[in-house]
PDB file of N, CA and C in Angstrom:
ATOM      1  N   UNK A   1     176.318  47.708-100.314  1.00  0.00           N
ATOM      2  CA  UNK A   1     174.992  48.163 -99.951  1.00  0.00           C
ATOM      3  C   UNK A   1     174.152  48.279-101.214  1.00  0.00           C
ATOM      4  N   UNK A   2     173.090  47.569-100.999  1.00  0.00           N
ATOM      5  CA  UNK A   2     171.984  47.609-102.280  1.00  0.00           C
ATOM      6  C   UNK A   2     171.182  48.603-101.793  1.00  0.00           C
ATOM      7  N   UNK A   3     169.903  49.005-103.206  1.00  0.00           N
ATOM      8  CA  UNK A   3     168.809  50.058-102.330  1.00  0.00           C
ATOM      9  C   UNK A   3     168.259  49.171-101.443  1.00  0.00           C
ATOM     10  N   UNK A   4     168.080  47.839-101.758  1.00  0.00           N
ATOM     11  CA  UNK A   4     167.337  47.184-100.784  1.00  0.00           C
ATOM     12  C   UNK A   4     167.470  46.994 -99.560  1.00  0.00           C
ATOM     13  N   UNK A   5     168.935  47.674 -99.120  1.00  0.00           N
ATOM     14  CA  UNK A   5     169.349  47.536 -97.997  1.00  0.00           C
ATOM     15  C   UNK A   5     168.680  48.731 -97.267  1.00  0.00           C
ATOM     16  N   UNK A   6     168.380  49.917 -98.103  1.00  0.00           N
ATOM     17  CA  UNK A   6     168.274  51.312 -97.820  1.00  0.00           C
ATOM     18  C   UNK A   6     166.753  51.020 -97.332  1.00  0.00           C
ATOM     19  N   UNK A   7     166.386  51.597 -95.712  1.00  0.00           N
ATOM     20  CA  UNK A   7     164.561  51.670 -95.231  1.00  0.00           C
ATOM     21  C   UNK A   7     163.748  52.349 -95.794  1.00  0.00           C
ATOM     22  N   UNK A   8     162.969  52.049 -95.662  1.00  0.00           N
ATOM     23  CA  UNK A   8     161.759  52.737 -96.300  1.00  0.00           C
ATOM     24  C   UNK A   8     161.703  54.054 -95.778  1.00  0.00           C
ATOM     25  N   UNK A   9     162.306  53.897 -94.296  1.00  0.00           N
ATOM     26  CA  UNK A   9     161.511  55.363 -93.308  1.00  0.00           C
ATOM     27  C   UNK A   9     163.184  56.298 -94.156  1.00  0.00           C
ATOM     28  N   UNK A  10     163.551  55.548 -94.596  1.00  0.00           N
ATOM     29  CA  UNK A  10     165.313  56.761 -94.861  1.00  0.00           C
ATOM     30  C   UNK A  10     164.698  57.257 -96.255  1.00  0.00           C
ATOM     31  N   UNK A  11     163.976  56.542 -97.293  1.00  0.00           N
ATOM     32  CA  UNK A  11     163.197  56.873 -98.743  1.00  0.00           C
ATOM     33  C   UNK A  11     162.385  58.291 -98.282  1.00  0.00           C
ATOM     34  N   UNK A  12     161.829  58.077 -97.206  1.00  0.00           N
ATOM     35  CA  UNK A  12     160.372  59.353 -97.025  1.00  0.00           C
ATOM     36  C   UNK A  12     160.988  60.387 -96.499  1.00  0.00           C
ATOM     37  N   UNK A  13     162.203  60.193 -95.801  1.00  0.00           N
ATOM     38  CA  UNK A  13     163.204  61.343 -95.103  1.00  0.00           C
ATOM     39  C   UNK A  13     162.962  62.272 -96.154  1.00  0.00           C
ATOM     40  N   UNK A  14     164.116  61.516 -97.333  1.00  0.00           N
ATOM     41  CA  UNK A  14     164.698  62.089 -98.592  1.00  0.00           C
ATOM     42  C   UNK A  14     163.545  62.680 -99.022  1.00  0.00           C
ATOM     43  N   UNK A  15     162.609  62.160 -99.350  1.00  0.00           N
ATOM     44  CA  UNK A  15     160.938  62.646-100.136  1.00  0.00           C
ATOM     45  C   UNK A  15     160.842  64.170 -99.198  1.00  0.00           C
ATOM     46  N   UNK A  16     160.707  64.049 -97.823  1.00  0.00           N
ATOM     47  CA  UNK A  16     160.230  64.922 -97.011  1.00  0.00           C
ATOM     48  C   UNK A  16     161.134  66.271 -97.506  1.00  0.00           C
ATOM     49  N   UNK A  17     162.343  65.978 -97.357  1.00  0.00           N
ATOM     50  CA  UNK A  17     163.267  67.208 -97.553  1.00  0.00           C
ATOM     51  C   UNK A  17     163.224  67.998 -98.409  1.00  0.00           C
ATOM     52  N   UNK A  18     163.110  67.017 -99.893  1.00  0.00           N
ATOM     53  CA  UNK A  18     162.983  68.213-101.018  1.00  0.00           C
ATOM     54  C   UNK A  18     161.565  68.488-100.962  1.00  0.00           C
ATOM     55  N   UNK A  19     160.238  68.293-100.265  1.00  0.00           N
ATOM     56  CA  UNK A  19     159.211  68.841-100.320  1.00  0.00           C
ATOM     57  C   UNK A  19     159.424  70.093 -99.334  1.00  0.00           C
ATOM     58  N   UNK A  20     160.110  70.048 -98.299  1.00  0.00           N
ATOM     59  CA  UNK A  20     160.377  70.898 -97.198  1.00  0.00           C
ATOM     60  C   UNK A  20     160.845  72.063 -98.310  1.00  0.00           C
ATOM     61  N   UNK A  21     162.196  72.103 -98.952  1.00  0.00           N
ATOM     62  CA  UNK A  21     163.172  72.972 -99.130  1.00  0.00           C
ATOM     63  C   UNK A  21     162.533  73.386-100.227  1.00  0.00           C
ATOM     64  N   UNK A  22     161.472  72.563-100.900  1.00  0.00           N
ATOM     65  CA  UNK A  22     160.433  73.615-102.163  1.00  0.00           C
ATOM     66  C   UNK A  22     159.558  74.445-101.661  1.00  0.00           C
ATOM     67  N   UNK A  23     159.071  73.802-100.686  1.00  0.00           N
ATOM     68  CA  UNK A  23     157.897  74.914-100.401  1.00  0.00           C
ATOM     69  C   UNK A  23     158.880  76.299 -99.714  1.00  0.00           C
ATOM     70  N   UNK A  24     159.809  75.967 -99.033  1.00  0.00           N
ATOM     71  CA  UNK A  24     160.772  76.748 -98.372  1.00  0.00           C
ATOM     72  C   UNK A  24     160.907  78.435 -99.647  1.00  0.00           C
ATOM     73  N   UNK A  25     161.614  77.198-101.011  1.00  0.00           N
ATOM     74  CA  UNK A  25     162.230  78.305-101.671  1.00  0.00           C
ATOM     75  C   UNK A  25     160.857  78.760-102.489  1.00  0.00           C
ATOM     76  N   UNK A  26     159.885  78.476-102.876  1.00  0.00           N
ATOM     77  CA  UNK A  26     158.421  78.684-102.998  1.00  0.00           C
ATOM     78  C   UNK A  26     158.232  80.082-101.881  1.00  0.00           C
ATOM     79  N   UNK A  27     158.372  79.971-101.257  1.00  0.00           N
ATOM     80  CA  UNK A  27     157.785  80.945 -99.900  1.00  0.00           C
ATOM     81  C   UNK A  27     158.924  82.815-100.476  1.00  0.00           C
ATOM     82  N   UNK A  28     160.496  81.947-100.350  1.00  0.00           N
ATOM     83  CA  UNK A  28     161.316  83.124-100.030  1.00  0.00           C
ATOM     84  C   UNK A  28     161.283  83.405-101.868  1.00  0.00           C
ATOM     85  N   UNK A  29     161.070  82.853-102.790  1.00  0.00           N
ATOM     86  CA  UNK A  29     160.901  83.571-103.880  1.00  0.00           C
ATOM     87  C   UNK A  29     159.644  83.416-104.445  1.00  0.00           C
ATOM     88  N   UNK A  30     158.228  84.227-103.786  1.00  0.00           N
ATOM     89  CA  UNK A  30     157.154  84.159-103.776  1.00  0.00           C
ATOM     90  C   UNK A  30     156.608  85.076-105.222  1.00  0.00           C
ATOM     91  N   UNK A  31     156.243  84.745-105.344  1.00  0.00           N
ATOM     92  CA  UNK A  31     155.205  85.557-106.863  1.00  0.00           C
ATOM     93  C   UNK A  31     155.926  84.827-108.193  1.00  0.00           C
ATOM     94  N   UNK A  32     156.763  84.043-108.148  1.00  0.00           N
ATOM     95  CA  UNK A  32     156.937  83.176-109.557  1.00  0.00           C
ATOM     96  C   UNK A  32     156.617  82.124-109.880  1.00  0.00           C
ATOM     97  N   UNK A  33     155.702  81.726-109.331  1.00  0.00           N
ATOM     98  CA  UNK A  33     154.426  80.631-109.916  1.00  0.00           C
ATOM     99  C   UNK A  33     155.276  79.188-110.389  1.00  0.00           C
ATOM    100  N   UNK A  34     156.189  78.630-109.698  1.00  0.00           N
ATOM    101  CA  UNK A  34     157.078  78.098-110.083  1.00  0.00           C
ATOM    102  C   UNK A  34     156.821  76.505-109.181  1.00  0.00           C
ATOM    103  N   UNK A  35     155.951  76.535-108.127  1.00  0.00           N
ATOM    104  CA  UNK A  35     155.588  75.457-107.216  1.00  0.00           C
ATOM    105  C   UNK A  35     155.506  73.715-107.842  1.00  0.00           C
ATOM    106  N   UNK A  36     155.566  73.497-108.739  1.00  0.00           N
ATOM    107  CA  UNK A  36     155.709  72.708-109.140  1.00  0.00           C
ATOM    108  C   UNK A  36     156.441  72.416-109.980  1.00  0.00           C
ATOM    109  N   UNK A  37     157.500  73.044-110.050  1.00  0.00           N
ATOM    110  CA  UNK A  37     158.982  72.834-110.759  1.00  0.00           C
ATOM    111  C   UNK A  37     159.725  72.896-109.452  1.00  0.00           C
ATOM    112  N   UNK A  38     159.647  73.248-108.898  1.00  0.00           N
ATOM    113  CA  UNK A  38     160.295  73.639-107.070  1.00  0.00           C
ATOM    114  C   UNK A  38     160.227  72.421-106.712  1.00  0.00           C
ATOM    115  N   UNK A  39     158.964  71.399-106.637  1.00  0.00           N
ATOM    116  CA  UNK A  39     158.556  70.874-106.036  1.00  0.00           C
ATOM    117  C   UNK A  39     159.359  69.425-106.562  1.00  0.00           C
ATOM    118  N   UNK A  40     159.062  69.109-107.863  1.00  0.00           N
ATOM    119  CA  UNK A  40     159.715  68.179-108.700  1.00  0.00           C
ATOM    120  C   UNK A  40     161.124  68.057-108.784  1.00  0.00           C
ATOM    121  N   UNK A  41     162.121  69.516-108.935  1.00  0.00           N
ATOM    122  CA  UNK A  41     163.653  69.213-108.928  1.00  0.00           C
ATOM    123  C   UNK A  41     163.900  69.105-107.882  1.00  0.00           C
ATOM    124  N   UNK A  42     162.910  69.440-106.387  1.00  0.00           N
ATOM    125  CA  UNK A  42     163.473  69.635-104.607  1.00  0.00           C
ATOM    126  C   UNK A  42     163.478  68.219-104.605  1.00  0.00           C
ATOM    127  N   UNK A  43     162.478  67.169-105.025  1.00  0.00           N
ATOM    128  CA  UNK A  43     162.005  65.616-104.735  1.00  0.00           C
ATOM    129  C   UNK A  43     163.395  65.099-105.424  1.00  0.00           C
ATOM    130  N   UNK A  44     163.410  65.084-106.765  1.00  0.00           N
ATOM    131  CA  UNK A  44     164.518  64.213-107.329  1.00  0.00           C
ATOM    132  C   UNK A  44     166.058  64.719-106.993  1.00  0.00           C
ATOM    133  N   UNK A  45     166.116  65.995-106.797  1.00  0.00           N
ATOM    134  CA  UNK A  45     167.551  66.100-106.297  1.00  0.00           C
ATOM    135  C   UNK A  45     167.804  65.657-104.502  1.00  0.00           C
ATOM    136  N   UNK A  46     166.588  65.770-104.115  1.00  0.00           N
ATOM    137  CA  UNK A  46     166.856  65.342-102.682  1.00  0.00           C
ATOM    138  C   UNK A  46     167.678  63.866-102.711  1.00  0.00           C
ATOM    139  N   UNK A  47     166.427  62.725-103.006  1.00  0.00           N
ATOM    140  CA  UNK A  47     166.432  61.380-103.356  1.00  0.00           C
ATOM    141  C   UNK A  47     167.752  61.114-104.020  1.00  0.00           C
ATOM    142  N   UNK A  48     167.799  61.794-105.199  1.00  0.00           N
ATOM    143  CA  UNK A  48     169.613  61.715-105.886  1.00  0.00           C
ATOM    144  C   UNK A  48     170.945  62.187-104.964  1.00  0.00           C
ATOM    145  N   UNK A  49     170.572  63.052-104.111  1.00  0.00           N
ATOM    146  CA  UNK A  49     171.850  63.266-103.513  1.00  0.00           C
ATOM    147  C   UNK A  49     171.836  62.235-102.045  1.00  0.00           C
ATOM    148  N   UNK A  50     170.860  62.033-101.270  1.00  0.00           N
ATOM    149  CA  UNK A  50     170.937  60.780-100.233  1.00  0.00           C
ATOM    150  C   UNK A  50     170.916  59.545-100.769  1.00  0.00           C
ATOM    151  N   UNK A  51     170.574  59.155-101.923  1.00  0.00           N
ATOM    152  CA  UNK A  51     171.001  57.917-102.224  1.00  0.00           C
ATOM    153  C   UNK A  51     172.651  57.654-102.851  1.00  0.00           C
ATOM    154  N   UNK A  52     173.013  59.142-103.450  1.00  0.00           N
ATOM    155  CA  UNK A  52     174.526  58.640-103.847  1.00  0.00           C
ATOM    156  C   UNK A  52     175.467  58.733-102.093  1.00  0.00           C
ATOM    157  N   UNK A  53     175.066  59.647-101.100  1.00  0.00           N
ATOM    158  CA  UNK A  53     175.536  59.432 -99.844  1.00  0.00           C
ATOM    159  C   UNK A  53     175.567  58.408 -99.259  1.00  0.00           C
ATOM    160  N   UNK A  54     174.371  57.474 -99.453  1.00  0.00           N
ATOM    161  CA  UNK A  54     174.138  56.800 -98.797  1.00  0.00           C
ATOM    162  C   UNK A  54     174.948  55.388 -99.507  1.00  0.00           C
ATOM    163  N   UNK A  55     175.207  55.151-100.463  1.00  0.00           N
ATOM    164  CA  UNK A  55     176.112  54.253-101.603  1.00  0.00           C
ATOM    165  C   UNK A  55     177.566  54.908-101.194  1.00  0.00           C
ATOM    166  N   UNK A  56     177.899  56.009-101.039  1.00  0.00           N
ATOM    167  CA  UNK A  56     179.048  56.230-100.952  1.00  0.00           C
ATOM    168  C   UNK A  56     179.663  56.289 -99.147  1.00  0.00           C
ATOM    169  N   UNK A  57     178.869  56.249 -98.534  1.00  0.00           N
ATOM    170  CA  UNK A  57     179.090  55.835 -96.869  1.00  0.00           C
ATOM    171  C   UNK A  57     179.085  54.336 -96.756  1.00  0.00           C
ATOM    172  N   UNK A  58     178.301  53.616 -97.150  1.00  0.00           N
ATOM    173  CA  UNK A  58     178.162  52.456 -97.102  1.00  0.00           C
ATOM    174  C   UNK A  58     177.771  51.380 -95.923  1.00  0.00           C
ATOM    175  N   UNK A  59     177.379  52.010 -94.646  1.00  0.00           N
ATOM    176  CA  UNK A  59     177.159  51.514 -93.502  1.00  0.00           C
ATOM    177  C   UNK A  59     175.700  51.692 -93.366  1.00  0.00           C
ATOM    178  N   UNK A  60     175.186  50.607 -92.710  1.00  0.00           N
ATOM    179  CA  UNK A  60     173.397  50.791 -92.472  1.00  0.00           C
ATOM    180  C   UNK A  60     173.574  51.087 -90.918  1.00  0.00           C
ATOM    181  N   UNK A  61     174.166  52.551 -90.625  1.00  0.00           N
ATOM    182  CA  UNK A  61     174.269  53.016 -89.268  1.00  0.00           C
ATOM    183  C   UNK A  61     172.716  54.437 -89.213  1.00  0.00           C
ATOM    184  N   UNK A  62     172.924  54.280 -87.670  1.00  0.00           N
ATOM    185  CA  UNK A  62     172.339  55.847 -87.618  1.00  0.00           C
ATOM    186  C   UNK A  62     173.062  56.689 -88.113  1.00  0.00           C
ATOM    187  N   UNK A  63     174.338  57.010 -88.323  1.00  0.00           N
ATOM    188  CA  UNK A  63     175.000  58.146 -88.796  1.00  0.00           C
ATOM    189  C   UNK A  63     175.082  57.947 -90.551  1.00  0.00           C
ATOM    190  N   UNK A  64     174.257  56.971 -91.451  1.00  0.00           N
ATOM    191  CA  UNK A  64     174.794  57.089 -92.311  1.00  0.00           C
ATOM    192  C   UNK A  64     172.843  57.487 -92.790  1.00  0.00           C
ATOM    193  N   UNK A  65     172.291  57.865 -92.003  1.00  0.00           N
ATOM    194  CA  UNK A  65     170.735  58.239 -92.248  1.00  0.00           C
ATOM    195  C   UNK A  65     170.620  59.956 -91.546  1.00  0.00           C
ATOM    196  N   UNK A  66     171.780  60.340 -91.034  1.00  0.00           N
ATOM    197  CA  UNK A  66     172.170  61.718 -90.836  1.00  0.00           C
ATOM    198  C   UNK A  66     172.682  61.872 -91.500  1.00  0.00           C
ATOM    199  N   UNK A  67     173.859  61.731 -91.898  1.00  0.00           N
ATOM    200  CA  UNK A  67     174.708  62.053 -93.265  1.00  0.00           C
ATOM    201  C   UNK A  67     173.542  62.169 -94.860  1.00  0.00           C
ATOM    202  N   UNK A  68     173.107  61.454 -94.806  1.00  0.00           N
ATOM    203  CA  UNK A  68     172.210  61.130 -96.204  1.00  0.00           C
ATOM    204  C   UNK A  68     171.153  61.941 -96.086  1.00  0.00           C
ATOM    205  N   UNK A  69     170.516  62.403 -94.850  1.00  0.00           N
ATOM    206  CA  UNK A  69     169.642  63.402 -94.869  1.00  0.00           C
ATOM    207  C   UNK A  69     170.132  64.679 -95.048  1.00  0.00           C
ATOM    208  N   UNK A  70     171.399  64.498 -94.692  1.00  0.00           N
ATOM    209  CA  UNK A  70     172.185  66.144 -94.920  1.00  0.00           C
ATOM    210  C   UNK A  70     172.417  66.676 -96.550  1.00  0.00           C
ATOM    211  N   UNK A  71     173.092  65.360 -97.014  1.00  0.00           N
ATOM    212  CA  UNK A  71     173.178  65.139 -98.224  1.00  0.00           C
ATOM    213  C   UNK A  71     172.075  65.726 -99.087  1.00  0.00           C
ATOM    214  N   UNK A  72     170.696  64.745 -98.840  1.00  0.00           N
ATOM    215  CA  UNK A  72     169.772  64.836 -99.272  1.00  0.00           C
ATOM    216  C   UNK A  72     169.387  66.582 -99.637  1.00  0.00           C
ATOM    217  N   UNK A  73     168.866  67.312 -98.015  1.00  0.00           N
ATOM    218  CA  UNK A  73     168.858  68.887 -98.106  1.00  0.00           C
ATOM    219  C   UNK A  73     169.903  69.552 -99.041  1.00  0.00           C
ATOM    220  N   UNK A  74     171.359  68.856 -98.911  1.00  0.00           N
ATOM    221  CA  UNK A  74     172.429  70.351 -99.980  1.00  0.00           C
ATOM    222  C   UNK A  74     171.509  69.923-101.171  1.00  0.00           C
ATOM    223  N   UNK A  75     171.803  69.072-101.995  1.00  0.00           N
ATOM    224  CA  UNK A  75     171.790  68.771-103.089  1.00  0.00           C
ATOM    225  C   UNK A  75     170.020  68.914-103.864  1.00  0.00           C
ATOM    226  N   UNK A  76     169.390  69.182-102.648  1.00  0.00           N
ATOM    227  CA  UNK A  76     167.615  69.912-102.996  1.00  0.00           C
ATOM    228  C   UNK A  76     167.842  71.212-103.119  1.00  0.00           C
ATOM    229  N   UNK A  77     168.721  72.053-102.117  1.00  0.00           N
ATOM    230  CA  UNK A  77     168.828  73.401-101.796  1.00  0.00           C
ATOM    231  C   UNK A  77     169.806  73.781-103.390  1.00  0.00           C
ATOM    232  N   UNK A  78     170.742  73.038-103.587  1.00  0.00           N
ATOM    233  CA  UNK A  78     171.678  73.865-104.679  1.00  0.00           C
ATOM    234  C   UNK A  78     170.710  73.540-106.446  1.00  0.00           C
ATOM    235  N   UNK A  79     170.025  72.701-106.020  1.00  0.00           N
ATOM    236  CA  UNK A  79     169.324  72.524-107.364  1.00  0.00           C
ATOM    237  C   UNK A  79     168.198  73.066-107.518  1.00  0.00           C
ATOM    238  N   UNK A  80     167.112  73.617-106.120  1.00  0.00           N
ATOM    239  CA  UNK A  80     166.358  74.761-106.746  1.00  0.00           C
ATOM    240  C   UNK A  80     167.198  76.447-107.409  1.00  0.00           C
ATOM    241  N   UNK A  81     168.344  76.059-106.306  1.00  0.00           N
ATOM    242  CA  UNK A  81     169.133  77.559-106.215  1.00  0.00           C
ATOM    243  C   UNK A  81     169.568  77.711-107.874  1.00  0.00           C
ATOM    244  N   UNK A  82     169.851  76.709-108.043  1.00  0.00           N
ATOM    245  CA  UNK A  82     170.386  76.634-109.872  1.00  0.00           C
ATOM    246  C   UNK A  82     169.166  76.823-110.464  1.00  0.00           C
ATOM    247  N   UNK A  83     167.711  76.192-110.424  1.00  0.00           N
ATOM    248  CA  UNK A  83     166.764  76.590-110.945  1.00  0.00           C
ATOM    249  C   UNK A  83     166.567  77.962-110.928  1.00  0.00           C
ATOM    250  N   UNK A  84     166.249  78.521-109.990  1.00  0.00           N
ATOM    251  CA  UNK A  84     166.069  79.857-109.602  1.00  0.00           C
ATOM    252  C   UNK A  84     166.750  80.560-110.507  1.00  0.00           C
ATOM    253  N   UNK A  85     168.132  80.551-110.084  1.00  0.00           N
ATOM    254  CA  UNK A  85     169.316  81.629-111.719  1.00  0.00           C
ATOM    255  C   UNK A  85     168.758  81.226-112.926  1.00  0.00           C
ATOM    256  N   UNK A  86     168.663  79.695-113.369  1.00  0.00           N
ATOM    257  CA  UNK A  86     168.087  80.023-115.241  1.00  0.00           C
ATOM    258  C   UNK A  86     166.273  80.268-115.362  1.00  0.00           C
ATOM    259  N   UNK A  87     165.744  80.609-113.888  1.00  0.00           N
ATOM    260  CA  UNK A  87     164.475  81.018-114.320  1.00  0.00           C
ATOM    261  C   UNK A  87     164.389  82.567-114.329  1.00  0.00           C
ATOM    262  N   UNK A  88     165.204  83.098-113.866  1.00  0.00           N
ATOM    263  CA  UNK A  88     165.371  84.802-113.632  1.00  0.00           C
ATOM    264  C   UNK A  88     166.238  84.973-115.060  1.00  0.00           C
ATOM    265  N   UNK A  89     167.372  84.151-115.435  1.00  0.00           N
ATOM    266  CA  UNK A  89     167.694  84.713-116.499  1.00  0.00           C
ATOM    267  C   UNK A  89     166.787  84.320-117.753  1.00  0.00           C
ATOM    268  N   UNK A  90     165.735  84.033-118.088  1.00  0.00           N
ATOM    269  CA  UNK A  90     165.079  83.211-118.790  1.00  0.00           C
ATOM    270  C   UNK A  90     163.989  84.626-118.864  1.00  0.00           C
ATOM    271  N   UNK A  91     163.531  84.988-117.545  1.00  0.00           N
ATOM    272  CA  UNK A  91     162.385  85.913-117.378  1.00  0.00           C
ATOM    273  C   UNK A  91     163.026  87.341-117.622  1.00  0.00           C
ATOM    274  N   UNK A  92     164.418  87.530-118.166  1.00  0.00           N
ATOM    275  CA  UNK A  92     164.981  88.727-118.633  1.00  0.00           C
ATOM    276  C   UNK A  92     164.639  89.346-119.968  1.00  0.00           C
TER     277      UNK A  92
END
């Protein structure tokens, strides 16, 4: 499987998610002015974790554009969550 194999509509999923899960963690850790660092590691860790899913499933199925969207969300969610700890220990 090349990216070229990978759709366009499975690219905007990935895009969508880490914009979802920034504004998300934007919301639940509100007053640290952080929206565009949220926004930037939610996009590239999304995209980085559904595209290595999606290379490592290897099927151009519906289940491998569920899987990769799932993918996509952990790997947005654990990389603001890691942001979050070295911006609190940073603001100590």
């Amino acid at each position: 499987m090349t990216i070229a194999d990978i759709e366009i509509f499975t690219w905007i999923i990935w895009v969508a998610a880490g914009i979802i899960v920034a504004l998300i963690a934007a919301g639940l850790y509100g007053g640290r002015k952080m929206l565009g660092n949220d926004l930037f590691v939610g996009v590239v860790a999304s995209v980085l974790g559904g595209w290595c899913s999606a290379m490592i499933t290897g099927d151009a199925t519906k289940s491998q554009l569920i899987v990769s969207s799932l993918c996509a969300v952990l790997f947005s969610v654990l990389a603001i969550y890691i942001l979050n700890i070295v911006a609190r220990r940073r603001n100590r």
